[in-house]
C-alpha atoms as a PDB file:
ATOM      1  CA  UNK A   1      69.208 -19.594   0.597  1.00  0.00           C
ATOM      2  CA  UNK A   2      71.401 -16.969   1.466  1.00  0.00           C
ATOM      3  CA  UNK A   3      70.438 -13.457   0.377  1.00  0.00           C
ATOM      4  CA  UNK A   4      73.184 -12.411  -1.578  1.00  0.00           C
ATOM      5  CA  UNK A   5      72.376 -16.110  -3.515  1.00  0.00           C
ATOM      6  CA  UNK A   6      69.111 -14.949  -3.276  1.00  0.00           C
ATOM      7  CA  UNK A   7      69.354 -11.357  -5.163  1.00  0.00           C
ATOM      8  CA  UNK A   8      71.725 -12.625  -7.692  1.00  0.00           C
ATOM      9  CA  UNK A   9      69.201 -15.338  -8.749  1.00  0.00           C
ATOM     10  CA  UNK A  10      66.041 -12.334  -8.531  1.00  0.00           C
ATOM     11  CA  UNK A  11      68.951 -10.543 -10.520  1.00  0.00           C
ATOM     12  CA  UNK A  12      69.117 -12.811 -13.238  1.00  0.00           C
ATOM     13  CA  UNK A  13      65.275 -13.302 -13.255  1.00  0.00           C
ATOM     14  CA  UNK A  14      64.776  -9.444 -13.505  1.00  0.00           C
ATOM     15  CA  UNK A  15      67.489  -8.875 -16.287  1.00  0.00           C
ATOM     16  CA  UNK A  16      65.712 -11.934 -17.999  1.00  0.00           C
ATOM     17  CA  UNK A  17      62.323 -10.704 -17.951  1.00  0.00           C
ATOM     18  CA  UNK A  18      63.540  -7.436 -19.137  1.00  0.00           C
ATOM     19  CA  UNK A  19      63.273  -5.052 -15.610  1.00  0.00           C
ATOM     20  CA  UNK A  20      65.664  -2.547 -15.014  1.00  0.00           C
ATOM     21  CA  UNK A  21      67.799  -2.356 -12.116  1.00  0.00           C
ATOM     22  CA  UNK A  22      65.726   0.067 -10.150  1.00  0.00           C
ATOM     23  CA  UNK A  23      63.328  -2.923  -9.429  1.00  0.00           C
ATOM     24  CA  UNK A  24      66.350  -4.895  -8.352  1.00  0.00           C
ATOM     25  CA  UNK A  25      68.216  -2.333  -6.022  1.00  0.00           C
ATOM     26  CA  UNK A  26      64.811  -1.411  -4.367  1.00  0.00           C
ATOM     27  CA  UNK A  27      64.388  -4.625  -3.458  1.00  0.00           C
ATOM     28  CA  UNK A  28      67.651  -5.627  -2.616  1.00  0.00           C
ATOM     29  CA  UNK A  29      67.733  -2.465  -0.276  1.00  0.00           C
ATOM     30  CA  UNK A  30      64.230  -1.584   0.591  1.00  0.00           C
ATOM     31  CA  UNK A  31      63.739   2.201   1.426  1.00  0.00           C
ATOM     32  CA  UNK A  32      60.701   2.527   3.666  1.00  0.00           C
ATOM     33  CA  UNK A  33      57.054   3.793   2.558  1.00  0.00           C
ATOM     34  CA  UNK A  34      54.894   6.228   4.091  1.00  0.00           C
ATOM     35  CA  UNK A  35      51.015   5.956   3.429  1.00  0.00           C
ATOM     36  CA  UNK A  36      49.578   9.026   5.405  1.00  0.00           C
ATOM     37  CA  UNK A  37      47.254  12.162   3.682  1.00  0.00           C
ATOM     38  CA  UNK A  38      48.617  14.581   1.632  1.00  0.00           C
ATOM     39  CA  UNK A  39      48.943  17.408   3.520  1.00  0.00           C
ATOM     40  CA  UNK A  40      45.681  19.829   3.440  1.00  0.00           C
ATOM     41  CA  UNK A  41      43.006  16.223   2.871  1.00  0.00           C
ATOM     42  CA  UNK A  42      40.724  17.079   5.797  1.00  0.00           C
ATOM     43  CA  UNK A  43      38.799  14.216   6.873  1.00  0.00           C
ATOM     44  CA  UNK A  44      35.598  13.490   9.077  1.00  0.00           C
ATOM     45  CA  UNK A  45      34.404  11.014  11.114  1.00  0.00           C
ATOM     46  CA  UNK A  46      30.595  11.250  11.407  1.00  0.00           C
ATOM     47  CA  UNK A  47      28.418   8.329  13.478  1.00  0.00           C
ATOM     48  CA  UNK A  48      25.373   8.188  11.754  1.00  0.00           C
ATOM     49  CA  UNK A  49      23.491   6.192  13.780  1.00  0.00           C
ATOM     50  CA  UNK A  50      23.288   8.740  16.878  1.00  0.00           C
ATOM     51  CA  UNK A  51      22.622  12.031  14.676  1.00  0.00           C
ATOM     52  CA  UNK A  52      20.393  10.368  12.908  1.00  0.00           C
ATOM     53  CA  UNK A  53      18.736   9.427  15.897  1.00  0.00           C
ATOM     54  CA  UNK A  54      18.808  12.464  17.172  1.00  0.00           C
ATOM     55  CA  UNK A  55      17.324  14.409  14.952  1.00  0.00           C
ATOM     56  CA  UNK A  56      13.942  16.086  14.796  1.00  0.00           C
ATOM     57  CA  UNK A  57      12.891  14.447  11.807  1.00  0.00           C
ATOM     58  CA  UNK A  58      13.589  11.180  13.409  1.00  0.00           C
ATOM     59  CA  UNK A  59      11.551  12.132  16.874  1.00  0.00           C
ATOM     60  CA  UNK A  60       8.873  13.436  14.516  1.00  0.00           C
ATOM     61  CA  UNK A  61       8.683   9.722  12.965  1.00  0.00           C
ATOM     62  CA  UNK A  62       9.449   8.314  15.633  1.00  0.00           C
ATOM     63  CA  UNK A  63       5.679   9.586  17.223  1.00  0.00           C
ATOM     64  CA  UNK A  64       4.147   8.222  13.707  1.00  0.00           C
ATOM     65  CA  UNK A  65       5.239   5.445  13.902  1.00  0.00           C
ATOM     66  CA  UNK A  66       4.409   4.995  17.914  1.00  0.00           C
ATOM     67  CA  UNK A  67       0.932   5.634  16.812  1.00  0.00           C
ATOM     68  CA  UNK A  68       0.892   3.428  14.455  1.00  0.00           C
ATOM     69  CA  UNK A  69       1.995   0.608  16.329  1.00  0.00           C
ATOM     70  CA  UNK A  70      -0.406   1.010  18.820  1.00  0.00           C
ATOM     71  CA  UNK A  71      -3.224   1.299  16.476  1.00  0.00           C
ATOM     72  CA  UNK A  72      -2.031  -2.036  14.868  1.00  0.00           C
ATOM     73  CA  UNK A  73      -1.893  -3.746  18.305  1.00  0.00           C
ATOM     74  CA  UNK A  74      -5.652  -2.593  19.077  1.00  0.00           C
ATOM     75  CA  UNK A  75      -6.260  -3.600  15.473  1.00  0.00           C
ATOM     76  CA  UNK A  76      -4.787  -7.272  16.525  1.00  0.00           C
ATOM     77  CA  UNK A  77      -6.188  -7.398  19.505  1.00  0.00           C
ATOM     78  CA  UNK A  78     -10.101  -7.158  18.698  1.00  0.00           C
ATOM     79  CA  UNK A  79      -9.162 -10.000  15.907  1.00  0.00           C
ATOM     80  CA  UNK A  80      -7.663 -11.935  18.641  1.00  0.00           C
ATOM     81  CA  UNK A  81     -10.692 -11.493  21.141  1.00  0.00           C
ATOM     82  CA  UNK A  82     -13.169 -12.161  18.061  1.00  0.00           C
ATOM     83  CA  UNK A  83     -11.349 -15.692  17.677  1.00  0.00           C
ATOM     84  CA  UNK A  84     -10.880 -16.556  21.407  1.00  0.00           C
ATOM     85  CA  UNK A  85     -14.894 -15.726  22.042  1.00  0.00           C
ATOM     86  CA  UNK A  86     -15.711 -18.063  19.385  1.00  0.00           C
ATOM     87  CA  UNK A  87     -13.205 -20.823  20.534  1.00  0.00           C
ATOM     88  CA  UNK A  88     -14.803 -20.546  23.907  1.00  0.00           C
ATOM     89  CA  UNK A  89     -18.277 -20.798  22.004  1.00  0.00           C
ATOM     90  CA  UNK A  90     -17.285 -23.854  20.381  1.00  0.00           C
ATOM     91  CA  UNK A  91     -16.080 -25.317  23.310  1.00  0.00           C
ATOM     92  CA  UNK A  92     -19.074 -24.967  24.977  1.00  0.00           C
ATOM     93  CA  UNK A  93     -20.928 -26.367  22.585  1.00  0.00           C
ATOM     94  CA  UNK A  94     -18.785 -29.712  22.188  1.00  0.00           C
ATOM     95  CA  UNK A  95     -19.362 -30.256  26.185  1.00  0.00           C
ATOM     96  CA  UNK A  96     -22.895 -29.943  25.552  1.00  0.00           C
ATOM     97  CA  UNK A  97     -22.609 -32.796  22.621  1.00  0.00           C
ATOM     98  CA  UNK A  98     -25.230 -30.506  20.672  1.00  0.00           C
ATOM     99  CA  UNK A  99     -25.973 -31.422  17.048  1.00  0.00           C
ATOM    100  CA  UNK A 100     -23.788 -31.246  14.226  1.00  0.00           C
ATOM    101  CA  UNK A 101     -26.325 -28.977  12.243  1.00  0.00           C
ATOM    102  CA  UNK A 102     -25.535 -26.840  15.271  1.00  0.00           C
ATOM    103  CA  UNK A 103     -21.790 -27.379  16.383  1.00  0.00           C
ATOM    104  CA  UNK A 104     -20.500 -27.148  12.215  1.00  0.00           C
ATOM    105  CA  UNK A 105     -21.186 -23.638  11.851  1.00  0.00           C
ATOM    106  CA  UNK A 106     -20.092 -22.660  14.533  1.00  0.00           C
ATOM    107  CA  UNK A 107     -16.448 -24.389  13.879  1.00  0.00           C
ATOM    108  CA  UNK A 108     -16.307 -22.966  10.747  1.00  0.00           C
ATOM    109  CA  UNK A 109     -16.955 -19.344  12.456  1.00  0.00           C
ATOM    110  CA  UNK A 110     -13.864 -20.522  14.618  1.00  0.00           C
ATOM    111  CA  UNK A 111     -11.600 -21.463  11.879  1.00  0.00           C
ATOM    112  CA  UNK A 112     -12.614 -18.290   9.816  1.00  0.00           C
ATOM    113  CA  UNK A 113     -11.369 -16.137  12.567  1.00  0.00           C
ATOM    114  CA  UNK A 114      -8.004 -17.974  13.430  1.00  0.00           C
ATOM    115  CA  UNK A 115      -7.417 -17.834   9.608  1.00  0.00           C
ATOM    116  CA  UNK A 116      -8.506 -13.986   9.799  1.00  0.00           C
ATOM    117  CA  UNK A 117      -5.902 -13.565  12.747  1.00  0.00           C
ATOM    118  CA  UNK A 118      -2.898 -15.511  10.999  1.00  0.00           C
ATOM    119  CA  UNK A 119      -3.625 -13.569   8.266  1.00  0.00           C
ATOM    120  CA  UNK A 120      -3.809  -9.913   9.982  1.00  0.00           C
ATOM    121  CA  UNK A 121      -0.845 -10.980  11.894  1.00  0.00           C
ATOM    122  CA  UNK A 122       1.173 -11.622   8.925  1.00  0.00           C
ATOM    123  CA  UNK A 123      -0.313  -8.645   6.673  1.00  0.00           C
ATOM    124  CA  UNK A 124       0.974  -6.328   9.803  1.00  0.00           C
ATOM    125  CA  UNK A 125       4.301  -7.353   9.678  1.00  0.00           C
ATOM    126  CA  UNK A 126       4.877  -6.679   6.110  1.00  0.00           C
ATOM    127  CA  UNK A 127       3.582  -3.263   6.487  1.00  0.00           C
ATOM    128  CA  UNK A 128       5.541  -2.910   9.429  1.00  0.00           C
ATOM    129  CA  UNK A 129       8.915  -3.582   7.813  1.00  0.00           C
ATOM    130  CA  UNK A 130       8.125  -1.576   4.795  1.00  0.00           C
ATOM    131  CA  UNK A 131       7.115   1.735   7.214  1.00  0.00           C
ATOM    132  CA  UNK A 132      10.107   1.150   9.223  1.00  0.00           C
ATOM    133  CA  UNK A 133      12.264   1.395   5.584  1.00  0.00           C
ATOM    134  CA  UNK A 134      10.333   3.904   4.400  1.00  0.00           C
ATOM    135  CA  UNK A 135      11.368   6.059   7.921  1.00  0.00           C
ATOM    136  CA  UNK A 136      14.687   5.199   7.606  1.00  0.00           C
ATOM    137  CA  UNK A 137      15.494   6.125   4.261  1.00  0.00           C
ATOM    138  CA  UNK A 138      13.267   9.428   4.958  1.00  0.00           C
ATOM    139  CA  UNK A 139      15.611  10.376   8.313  1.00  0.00           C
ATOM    140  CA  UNK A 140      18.791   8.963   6.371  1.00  0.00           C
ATOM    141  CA  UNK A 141      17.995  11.617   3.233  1.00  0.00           C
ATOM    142  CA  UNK A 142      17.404  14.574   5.578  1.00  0.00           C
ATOM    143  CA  UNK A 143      20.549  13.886   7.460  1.00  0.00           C
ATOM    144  CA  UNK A 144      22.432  13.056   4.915  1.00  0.00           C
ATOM    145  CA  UNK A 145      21.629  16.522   3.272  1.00  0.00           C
ATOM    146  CA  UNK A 146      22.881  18.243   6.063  1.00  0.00           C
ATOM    147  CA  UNK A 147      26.081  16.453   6.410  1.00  0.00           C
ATOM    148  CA  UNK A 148      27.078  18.054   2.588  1.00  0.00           C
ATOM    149  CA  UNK A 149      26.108  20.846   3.806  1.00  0.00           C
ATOM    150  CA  UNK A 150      28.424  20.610   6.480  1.00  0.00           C
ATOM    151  CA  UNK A 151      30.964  19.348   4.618  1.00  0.00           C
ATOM    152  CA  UNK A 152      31.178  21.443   1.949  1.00  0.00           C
ATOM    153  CA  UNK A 153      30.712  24.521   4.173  1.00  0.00           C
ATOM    154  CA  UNK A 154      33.590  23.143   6.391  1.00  0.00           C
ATOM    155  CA  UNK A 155      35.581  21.618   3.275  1.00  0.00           C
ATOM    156  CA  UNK A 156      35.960  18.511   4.070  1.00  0.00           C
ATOM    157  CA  UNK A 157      37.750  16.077   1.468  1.00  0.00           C
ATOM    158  CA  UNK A 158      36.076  13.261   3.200  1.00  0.00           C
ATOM    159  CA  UNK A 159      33.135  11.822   5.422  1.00  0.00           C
ATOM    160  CA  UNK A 160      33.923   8.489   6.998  1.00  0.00           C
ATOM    161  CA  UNK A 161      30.514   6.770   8.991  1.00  0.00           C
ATOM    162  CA  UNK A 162      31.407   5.393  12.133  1.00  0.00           C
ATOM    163  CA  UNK A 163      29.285   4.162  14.900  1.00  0.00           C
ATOM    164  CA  UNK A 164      29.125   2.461  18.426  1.00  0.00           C
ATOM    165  CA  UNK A 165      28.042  -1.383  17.762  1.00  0.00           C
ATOM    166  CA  UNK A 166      25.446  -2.704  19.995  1.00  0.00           C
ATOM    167  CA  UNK A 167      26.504  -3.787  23.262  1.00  0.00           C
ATOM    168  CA  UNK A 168      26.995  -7.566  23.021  1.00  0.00           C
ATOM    169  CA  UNK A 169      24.454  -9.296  25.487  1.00  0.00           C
ATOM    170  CA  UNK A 170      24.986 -13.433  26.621  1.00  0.00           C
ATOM    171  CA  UNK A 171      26.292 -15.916  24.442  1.00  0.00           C
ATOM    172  CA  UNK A 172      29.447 -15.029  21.919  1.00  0.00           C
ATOM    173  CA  UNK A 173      29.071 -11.178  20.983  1.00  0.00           C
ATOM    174  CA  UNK A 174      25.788 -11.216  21.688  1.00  0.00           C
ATOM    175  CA  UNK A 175      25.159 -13.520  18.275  1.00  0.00           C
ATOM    176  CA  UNK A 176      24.500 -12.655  14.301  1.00  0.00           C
ATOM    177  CA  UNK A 177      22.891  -9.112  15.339  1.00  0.00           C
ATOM    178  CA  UNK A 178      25.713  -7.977  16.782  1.00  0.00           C
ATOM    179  CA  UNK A 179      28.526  -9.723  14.420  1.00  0.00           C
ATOM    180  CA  UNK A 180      26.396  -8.012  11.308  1.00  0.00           C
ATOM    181  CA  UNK A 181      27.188  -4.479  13.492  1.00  0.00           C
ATOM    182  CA  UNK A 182      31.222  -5.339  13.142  1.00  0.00           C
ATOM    183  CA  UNK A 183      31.244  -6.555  10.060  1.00  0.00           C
ATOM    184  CA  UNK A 184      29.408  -3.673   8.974  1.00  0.00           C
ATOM    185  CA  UNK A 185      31.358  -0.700  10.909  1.00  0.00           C
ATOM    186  CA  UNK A 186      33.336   1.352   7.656  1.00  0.00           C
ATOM    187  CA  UNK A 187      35.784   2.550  10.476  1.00  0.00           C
ATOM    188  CA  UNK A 188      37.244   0.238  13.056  1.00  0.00           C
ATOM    189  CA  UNK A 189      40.211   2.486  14.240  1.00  0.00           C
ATOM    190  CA  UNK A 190      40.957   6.188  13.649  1.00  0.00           C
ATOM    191  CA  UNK A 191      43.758   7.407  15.889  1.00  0.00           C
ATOM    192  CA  UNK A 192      42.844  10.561  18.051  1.00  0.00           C
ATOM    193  CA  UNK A 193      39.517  10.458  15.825  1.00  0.00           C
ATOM    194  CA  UNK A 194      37.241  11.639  18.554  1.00  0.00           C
ATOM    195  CA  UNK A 195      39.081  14.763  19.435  1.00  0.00           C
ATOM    196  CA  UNK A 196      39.734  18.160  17.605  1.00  0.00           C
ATOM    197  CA  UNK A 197      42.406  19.531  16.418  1.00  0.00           C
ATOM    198  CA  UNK A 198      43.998  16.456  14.928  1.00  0.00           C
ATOM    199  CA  UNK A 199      46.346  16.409  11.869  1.00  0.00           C
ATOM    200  CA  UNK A 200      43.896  14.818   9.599  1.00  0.00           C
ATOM    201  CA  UNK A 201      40.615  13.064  11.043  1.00  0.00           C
ATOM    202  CA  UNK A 202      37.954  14.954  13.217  1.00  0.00           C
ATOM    203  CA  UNK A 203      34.869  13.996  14.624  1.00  0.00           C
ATOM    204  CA  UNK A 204      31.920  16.035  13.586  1.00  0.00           C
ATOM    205  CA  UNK A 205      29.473  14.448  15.355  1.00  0.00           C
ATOM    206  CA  UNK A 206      28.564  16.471  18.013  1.00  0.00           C
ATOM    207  CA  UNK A 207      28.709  19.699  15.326  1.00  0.00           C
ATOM    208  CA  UNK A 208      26.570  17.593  12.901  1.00  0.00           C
ATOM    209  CA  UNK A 209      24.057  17.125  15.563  1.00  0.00           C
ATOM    210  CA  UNK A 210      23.803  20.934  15.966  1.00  0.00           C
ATOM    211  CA  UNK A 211      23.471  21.544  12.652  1.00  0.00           C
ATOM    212  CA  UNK A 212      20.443  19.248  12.296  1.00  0.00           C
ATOM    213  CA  UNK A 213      18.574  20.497  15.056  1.00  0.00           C
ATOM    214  CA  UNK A 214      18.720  23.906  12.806  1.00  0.00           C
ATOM    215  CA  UNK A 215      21.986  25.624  14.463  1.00  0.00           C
ATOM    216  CA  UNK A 216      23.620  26.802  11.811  1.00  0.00           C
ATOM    217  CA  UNK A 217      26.342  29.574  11.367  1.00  0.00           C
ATOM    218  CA  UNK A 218      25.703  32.231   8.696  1.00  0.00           C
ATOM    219  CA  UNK A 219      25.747  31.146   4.996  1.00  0.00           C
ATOM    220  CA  UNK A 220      29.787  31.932   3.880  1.00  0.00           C
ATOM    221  CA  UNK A 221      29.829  35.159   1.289  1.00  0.00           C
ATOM    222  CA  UNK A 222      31.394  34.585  -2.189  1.00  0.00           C
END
């Protein structure tokens, strides 16, 4: 349909529905929009991920939870012995076709201690992944105080997170892991984002970091 057909009919539509003829000039002859900041809306760009990584809370937990880990694994691995010496023991004692009145008890040790290793094993693992949110959400809340802090010191409007997703390894971006890292990532492009001195977007990053390892300028008076 030609457009002049085509705004008379939207025309006739518009007067019908009762819209005046703003609507219909606008969109006869479109005038073009601008979506930017209002001038003075200061926003950052912060990437999580690496200050929170870098900071001394996390190293501290990060030592815990080292310790831990290696504690569990010694844990684990006198269970696992326990089991293997009694497999061994039971084997031994099948070769030798001794009695059942013998050989019974001694497969009942066996099974006793696989079951005790299936179910340290498992009991590990859900401690494990509660610890590991428990860490988190401990470096997360110290960080996160600092970026206010921050913030409202530098008056920012606005704190975007951004991050680095993991490096894809073989196969299609690397699989779900690292699909779950885009789908995830609140920023995908910020123009000029990673320098200072833009109009509206900065990168505090690298200041953030500073300020969590305790460098700090002096409190502002008033």
């Amino acid at each position: 349909m030609p457009r002049l057909a085509l705004a008379a009919l939207v025309a006739s539509l518009a007067a019908a529905a009762g819209l005046g003829g703003t609507y219909v000039r606008d969109w006869i002859d479109p005038k073009p929009a601008y979506a930017q900041a209002k001038p003075g809306v200061k926003i950052a760009l912060l990437n999580l991920e690496a200050v929170s990584r870098g900071s001394p809370r996390f190293r501290e937990l990060k030592q815990k939870w080292d310790e831990i880990q290696r504690e569990l694994a010694q844990e684990r691995q006198r269970s696992e012995q326990a089991y293997a010496s009694k497999t061994r023991e039971v084997q031994v004692a099948r070769r030798e076709k001794r009695s059942e009145e013998e050989l019974v008890p001694l497969e009942i040790e066996m099974q006793t201690l696989r079951d005790a290793v299936s179910e340290l094993r498992k009991q590990q693992a859900q401690y494990i992944e509660l610890l590991l949110a428990q860490y988190q959400a401990d470096v997360l809340a110290s960080v996160m105080m600092v970026v206010k802090e921050y913030a409202d010191y530098h008056e920012y409007d606005l704190v975007l997170q951004d991050y680095t997703p993991d490096e894809p390894g073989d196969g299609f971006f690397g699989g779900a892991a690292f699909a779950h890292t885009v789908i995830n990532k609140p920023v995908l492009y910020a123009p000029d984002g990673n320098r200072s001195g833009t109009k509206h977007v900065t990168d505090i990053s690298a200041d953030l970091q500073s300020w969590v390892a305790g460098n700090r300028p002096p409190p502002k008076k008033g």
